[in-house]
C-alpha atoms as a PDB file:
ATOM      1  CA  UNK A   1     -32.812 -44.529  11.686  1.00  0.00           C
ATOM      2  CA  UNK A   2     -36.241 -45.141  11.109  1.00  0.00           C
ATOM      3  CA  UNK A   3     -38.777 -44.857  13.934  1.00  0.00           C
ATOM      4  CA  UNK A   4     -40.457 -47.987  15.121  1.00  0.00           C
ATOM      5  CA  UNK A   5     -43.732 -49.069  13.520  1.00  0.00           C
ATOM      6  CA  UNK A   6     -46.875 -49.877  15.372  1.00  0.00           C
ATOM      7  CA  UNK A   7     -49.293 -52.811  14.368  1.00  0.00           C
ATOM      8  CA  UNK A   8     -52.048 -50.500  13.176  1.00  0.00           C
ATOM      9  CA  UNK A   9     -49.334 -48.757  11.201  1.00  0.00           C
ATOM     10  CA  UNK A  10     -48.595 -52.131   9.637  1.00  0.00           C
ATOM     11  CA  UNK A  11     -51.654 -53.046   8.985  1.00  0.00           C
ATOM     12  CA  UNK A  12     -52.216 -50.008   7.013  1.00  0.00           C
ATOM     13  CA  UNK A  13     -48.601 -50.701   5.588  1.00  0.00           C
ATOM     14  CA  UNK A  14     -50.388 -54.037   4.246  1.00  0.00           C
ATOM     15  CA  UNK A  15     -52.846 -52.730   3.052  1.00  0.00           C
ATOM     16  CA  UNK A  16     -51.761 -50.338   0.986  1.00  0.00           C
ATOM     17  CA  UNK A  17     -48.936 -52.980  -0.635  1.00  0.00           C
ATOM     18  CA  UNK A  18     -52.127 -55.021  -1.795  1.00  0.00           C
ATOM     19  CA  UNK A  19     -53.644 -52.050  -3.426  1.00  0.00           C
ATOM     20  CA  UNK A  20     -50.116 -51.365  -5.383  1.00  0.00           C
ATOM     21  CA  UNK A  21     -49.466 -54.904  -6.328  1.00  0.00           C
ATOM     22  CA  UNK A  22     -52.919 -54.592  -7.993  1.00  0.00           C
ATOM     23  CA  UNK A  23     -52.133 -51.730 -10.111  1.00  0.00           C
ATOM     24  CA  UNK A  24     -48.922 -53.193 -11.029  1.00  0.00           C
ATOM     25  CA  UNK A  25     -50.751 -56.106 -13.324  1.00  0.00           C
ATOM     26  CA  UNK A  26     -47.720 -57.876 -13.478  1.00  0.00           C
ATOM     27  CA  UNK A  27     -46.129 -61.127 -11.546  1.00  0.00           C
ATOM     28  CA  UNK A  28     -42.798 -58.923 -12.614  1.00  0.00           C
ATOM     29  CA  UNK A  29     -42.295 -56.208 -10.443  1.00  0.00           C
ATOM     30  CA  UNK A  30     -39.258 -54.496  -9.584  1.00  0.00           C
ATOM     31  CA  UNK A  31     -39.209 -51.627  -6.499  1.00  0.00           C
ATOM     32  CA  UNK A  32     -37.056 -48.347  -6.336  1.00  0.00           C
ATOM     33  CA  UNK A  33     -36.121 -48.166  -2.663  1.00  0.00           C
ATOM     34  CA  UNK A  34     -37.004 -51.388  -0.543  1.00  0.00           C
ATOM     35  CA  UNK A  35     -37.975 -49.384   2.621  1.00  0.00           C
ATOM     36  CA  UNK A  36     -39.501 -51.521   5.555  1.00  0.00           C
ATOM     37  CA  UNK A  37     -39.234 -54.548   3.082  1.00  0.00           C
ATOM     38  CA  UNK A  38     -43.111 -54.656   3.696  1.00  0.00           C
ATOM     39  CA  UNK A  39     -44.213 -54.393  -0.012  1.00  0.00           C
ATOM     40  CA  UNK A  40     -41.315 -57.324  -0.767  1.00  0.00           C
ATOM     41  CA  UNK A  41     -42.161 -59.399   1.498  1.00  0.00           C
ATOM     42  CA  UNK A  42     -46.612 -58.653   0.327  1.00  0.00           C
ATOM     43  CA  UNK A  43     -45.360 -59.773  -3.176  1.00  0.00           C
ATOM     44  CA  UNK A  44     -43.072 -62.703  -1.940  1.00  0.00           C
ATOM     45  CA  UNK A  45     -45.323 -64.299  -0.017  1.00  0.00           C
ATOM     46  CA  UNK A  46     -48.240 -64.007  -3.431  1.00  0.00           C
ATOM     47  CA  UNK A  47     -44.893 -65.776  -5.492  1.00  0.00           C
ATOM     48  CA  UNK A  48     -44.332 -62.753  -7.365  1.00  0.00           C
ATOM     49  CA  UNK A  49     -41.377 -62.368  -8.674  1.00  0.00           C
ATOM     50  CA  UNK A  50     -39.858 -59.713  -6.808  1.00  0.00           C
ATOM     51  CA  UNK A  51     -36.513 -57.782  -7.437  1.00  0.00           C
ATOM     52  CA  UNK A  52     -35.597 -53.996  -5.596  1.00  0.00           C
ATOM     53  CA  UNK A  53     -32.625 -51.580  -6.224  1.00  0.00           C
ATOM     54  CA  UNK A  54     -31.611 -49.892  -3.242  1.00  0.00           C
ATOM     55  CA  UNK A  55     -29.034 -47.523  -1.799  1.00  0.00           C
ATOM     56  CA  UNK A  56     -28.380 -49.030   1.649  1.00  0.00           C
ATOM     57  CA  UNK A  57     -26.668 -53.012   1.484  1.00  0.00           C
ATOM     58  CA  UNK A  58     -28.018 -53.527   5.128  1.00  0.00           C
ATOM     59  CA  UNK A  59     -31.651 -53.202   3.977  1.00  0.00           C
ATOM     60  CA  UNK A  60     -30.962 -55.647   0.684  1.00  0.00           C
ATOM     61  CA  UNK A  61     -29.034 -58.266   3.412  1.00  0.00           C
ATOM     62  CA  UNK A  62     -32.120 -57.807   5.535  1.00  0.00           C
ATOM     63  CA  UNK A  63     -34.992 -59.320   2.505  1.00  0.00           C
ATOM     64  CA  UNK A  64     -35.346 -62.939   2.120  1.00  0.00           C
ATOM     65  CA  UNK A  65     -32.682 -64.460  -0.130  1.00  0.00           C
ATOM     66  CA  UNK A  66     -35.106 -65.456  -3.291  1.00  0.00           C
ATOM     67  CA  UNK A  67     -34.993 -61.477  -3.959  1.00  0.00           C
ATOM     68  CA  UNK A  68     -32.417 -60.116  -6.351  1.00  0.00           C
ATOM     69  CA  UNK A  69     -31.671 -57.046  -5.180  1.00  0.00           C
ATOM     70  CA  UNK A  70     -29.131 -54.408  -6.639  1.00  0.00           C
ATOM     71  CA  UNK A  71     -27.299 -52.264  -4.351  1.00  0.00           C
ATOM     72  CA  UNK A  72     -27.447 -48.602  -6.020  1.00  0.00           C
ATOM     73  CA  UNK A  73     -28.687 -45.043  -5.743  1.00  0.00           C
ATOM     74  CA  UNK A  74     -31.950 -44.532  -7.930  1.00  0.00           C
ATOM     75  CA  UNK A  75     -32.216 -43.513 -10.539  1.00  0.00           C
ATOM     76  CA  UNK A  76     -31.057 -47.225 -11.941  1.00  0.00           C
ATOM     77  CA  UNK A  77     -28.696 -46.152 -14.714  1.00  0.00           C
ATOM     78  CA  UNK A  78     -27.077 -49.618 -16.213  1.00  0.00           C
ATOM     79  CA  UNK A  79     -26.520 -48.679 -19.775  1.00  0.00           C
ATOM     80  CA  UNK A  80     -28.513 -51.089 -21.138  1.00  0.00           C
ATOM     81  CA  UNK A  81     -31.237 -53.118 -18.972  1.00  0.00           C
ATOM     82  CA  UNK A  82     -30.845 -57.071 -18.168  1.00  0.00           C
ATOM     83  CA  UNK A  83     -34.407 -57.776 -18.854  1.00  0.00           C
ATOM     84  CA  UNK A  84     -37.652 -55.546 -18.662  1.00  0.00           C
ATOM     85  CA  UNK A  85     -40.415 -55.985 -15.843  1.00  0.00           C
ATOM     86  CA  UNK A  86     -43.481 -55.834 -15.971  1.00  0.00           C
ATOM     87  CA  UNK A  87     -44.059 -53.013 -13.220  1.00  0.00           C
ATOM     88  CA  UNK A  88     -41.785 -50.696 -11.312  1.00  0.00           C
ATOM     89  CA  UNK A  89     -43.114 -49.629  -7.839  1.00  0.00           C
ATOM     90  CA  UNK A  90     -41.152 -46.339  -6.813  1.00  0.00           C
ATOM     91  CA  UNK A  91     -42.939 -45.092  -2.821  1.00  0.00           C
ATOM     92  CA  UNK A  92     -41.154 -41.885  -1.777  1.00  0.00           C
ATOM     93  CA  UNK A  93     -38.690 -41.491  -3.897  1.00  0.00           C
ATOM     94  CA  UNK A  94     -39.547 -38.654  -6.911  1.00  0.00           C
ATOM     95  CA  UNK A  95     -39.301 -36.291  -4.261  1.00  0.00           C
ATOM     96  CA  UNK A  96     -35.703 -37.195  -2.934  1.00  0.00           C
ATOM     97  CA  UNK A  97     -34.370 -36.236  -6.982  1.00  0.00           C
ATOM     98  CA  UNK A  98     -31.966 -33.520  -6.376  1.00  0.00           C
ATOM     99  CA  UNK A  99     -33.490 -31.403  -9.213  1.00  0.00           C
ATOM    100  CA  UNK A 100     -35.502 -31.449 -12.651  1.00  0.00           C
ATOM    101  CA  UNK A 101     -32.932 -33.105 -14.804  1.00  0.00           C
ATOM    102  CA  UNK A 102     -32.382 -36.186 -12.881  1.00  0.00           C
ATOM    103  CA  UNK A 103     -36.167 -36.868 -12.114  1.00  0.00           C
ATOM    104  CA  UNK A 104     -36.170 -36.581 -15.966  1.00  0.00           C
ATOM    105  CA  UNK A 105     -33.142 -39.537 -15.950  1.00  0.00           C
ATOM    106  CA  UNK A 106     -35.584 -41.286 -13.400  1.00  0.00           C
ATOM    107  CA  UNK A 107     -38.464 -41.747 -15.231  1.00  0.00           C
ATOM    108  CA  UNK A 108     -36.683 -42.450 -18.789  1.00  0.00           C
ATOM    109  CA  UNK A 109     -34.881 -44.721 -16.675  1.00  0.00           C
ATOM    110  CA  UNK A 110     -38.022 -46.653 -15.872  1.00  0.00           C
ATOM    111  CA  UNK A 111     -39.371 -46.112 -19.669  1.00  0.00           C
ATOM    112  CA  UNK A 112     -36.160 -48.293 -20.330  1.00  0.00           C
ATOM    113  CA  UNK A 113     -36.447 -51.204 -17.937  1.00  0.00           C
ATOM    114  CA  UNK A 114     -40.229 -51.430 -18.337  1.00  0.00           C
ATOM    115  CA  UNK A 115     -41.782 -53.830 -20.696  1.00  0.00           C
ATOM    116  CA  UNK A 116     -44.248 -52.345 -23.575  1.00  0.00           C
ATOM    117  CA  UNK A 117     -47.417 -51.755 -21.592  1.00  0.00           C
ATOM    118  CA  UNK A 118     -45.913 -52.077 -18.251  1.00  0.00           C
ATOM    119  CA  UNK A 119     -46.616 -50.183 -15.305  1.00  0.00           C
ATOM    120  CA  UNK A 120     -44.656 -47.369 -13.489  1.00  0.00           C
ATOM    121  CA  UNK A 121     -46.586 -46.638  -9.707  1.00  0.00           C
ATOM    122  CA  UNK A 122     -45.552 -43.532  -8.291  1.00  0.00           C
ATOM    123  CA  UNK A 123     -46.345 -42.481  -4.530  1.00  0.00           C
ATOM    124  CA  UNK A 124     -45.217 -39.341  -3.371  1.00  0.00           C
ATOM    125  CA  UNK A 125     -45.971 -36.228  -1.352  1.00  0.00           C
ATOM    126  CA  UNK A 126     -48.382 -33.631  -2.471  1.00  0.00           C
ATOM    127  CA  UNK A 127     -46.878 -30.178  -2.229  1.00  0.00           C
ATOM    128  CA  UNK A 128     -50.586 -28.125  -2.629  1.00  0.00           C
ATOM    129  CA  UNK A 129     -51.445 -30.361   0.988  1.00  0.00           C
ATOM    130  CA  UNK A 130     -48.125 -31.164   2.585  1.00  0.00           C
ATOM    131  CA  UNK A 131     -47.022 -27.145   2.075  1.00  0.00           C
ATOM    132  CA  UNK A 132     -43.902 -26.248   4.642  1.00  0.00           C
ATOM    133  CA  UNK A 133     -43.939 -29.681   5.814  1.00  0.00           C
ATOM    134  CA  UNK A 134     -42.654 -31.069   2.614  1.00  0.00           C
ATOM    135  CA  UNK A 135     -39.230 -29.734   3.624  1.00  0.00           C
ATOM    136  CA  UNK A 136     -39.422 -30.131   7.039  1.00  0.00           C
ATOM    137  CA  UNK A 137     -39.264 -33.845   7.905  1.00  0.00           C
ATOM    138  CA  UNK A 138     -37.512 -35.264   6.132  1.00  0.00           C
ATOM    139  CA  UNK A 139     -34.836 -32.596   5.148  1.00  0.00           C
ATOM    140  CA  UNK A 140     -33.471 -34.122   1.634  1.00  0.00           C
ATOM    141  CA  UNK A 141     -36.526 -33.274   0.020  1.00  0.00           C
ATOM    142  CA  UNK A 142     -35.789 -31.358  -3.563  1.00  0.00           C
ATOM    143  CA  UNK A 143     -37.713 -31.937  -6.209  1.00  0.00           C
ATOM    144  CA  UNK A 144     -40.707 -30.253  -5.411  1.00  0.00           C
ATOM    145  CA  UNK A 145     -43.994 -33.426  -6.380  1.00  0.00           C
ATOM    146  CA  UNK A 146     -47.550 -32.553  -7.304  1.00  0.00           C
ATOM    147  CA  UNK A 147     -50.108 -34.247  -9.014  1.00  0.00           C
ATOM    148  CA  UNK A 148     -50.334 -32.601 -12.305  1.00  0.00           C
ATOM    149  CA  UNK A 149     -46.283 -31.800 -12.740  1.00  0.00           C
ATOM    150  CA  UNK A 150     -45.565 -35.653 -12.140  1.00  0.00           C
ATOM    151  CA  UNK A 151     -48.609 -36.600 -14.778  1.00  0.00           C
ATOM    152  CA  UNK A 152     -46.501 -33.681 -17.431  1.00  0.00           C
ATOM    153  CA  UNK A 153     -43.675 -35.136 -16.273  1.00  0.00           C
ATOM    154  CA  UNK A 154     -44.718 -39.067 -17.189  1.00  0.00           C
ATOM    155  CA  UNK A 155     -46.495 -37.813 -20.484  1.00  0.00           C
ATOM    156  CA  UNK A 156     -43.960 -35.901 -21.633  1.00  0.00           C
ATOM    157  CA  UNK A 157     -41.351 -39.186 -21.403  1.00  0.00           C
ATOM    158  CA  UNK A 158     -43.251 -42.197 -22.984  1.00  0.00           C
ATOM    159  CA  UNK A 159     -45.862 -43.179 -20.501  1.00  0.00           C
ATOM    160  CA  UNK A 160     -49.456 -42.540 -20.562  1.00  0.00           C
ATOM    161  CA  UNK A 161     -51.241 -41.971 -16.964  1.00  0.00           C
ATOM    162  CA  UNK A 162     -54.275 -44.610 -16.439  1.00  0.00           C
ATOM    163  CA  UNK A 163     -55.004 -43.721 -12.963  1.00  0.00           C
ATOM    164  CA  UNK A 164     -54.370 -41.234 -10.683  1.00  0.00           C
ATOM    165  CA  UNK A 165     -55.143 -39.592  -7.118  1.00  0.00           C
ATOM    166  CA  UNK A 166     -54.581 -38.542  -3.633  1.00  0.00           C
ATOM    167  CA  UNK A 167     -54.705 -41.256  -0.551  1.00  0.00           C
ATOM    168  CA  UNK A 168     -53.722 -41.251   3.070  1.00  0.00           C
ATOM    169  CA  UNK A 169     -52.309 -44.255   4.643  1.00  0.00           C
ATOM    170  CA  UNK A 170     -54.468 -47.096   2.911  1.00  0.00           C
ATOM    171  CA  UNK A 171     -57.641 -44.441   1.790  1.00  0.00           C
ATOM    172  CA  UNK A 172     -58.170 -43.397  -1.177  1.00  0.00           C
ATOM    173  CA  UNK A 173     -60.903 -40.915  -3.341  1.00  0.00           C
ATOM    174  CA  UNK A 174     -62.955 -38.904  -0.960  1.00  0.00           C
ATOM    175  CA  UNK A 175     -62.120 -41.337   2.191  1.00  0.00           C
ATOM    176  CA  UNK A 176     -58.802 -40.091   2.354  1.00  0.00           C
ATOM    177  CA  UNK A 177     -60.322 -36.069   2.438  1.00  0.00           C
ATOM    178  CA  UNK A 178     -62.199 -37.114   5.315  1.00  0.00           C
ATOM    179  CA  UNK A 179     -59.417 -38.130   7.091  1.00  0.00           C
ATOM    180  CA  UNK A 180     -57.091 -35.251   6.471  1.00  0.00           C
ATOM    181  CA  UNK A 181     -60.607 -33.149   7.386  1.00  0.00           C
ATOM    182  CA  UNK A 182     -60.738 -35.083  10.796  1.00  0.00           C
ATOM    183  CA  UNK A 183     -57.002 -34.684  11.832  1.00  0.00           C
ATOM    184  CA  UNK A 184     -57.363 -30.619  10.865  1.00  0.00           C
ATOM    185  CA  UNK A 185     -60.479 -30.642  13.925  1.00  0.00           C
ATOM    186  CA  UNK A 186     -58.037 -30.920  16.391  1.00  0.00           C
ATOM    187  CA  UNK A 187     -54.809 -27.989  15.714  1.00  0.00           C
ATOM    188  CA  UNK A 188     -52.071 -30.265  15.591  1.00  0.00           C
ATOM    189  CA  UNK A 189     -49.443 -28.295  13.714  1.00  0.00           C
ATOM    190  CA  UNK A 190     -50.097 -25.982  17.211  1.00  0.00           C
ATOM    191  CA  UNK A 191     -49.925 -29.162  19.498  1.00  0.00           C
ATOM    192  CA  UNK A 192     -47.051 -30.641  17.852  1.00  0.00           C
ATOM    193  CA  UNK A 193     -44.728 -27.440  17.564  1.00  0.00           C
ATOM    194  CA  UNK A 194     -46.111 -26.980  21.168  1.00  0.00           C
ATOM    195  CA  UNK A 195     -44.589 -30.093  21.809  1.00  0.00           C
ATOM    196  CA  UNK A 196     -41.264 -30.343  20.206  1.00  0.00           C
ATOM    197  CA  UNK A 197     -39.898 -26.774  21.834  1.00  0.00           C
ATOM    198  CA  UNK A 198     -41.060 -28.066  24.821  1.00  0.00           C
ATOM    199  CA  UNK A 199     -38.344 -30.975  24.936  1.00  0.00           C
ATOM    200  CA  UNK A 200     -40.792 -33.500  23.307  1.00  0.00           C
ATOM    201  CA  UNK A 201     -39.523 -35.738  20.601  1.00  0.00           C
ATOM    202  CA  UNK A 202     -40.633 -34.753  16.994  1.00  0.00           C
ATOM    203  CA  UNK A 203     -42.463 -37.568  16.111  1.00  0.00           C
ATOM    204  CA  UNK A 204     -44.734 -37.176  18.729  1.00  0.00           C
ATOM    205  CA  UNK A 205     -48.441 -37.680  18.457  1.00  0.00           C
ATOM    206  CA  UNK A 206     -49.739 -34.247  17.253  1.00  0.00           C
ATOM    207  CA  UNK A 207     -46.850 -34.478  14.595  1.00  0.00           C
ATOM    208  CA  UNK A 208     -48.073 -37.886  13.409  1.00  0.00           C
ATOM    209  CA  UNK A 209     -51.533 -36.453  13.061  1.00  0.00           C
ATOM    210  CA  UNK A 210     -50.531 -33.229  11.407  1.00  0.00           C
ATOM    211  CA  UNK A 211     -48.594 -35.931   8.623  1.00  0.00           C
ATOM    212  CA  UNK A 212     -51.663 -37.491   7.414  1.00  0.00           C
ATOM    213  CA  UNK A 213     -52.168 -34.893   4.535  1.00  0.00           C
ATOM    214  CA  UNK A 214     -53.260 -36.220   1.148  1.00  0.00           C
ATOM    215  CA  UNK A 215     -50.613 -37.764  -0.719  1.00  0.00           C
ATOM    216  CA  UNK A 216     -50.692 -38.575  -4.396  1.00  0.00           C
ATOM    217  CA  UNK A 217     -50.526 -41.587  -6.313  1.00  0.00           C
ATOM    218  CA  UNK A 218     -49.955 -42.305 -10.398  1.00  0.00           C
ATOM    219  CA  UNK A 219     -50.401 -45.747 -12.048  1.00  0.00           C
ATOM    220  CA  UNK A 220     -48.821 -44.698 -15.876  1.00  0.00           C
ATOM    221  CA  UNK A 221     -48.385 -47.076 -18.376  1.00  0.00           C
ATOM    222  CA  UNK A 222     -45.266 -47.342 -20.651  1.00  0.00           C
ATOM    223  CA  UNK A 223     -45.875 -46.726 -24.518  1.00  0.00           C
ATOM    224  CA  UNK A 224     -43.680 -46.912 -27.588  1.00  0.00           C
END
């Protein structure tokens, strides 16, 4: 179950949504994985049109009915696609591929449904910043995501990268450096294992802190 969200951690939630419906350049989009239905709902109420694949029914039931959504595991696999979108949106998901081959089957996947010159936006964790952690919380992560192996990855399977980076939360470039260089003042990887072996719950606030490493971002753009 996922833990509660705060209303600065929505805010930020927002915020970020309107910076990937921006890099989608599309009123098209389709998501991989619907989440908090916060990006959905960001493109819904903009009258994008809005469709999502996702594993868990309950969290399709749970979007407003005007969404098509498709109740499978990703990668989408149909054998040949409905229609193409304009942009697929895929947050935390590369990382939850259970190995090479099928991240492989994931992005050809999305080279499939995507329309010439549509967009593919990637978010995902940064090994080179997120180190142990990566396999720590949550547990089902495989394939292992960094910045240059997802951009080979992309370019070696019919897309061509047009942007790409590292943010945390809603900042991006250099802002999001100082933020990870703020939260590694205080020793909160100490504080938070402190914490947890004490009888603390994990996601307590030193853990949160120690979480806001650098992730990376790729907007890639499908070509024949």
């Amino acid at each position: 179950m996922s833990q509660p969200v705060t209303s600065l951690g929505l805010y930020l939630m927002r915020r970020r949504a309107r910076q990937t419906l921006r890099w989608c350049v599309s009123n098209d989009v389709l998501e991989i994985g619907v989440g908090r239905g916060v990006f959905a709902r960001y493109c819904l109420d903009r009258g994008i049109r809005y469709s999502v694949v996702d594993s868990s029914i309950d969290a399709l039931r749970a979007l407003p009915p005007e969404v098509r959504g498709i109740w499978q595991i990703a990668p989408p696999v149909w054998p040949t696609p409905e229609r193409r979108f304009g942009a697929i949106v895929a947050e935390a998901v590369l990382e939850h591929m259970p190995d090479y081959l099928t991240a492989v089957q994931f992005v050809r996947s999305a080279h499939l449904h995507l329309q010439s010159g549509g967009r593919l936006v990637l978010r995902f964790p940064e090994i080179r910043f997120s180190r142990f952690a990566f396999w720590e919380f949550p547990p089902d992560h495989q394939y292992v995501t960094s910045l240059p192996r997802v951009c080979t990855l992309l370019e070696q399977n019919g897309f061509e990268v047009e942007r790409s980076g590292y943010f945390v939360d809603c900042f991006y470039g250099p802002a999001a450096h100082v933020v990870w260089w703020l939260t590694r003042v205080i020793p909160t990887r100490i504080l938070g294992t402190v914490a947890f072996w004490g009888g603390g719950r994990r996601k307590n606030l030193w853990f949160k802190l120690g979480e806001k490493a650098p992730q990376a971002y790729i907007v890639a753009r499908r070509v024949e």
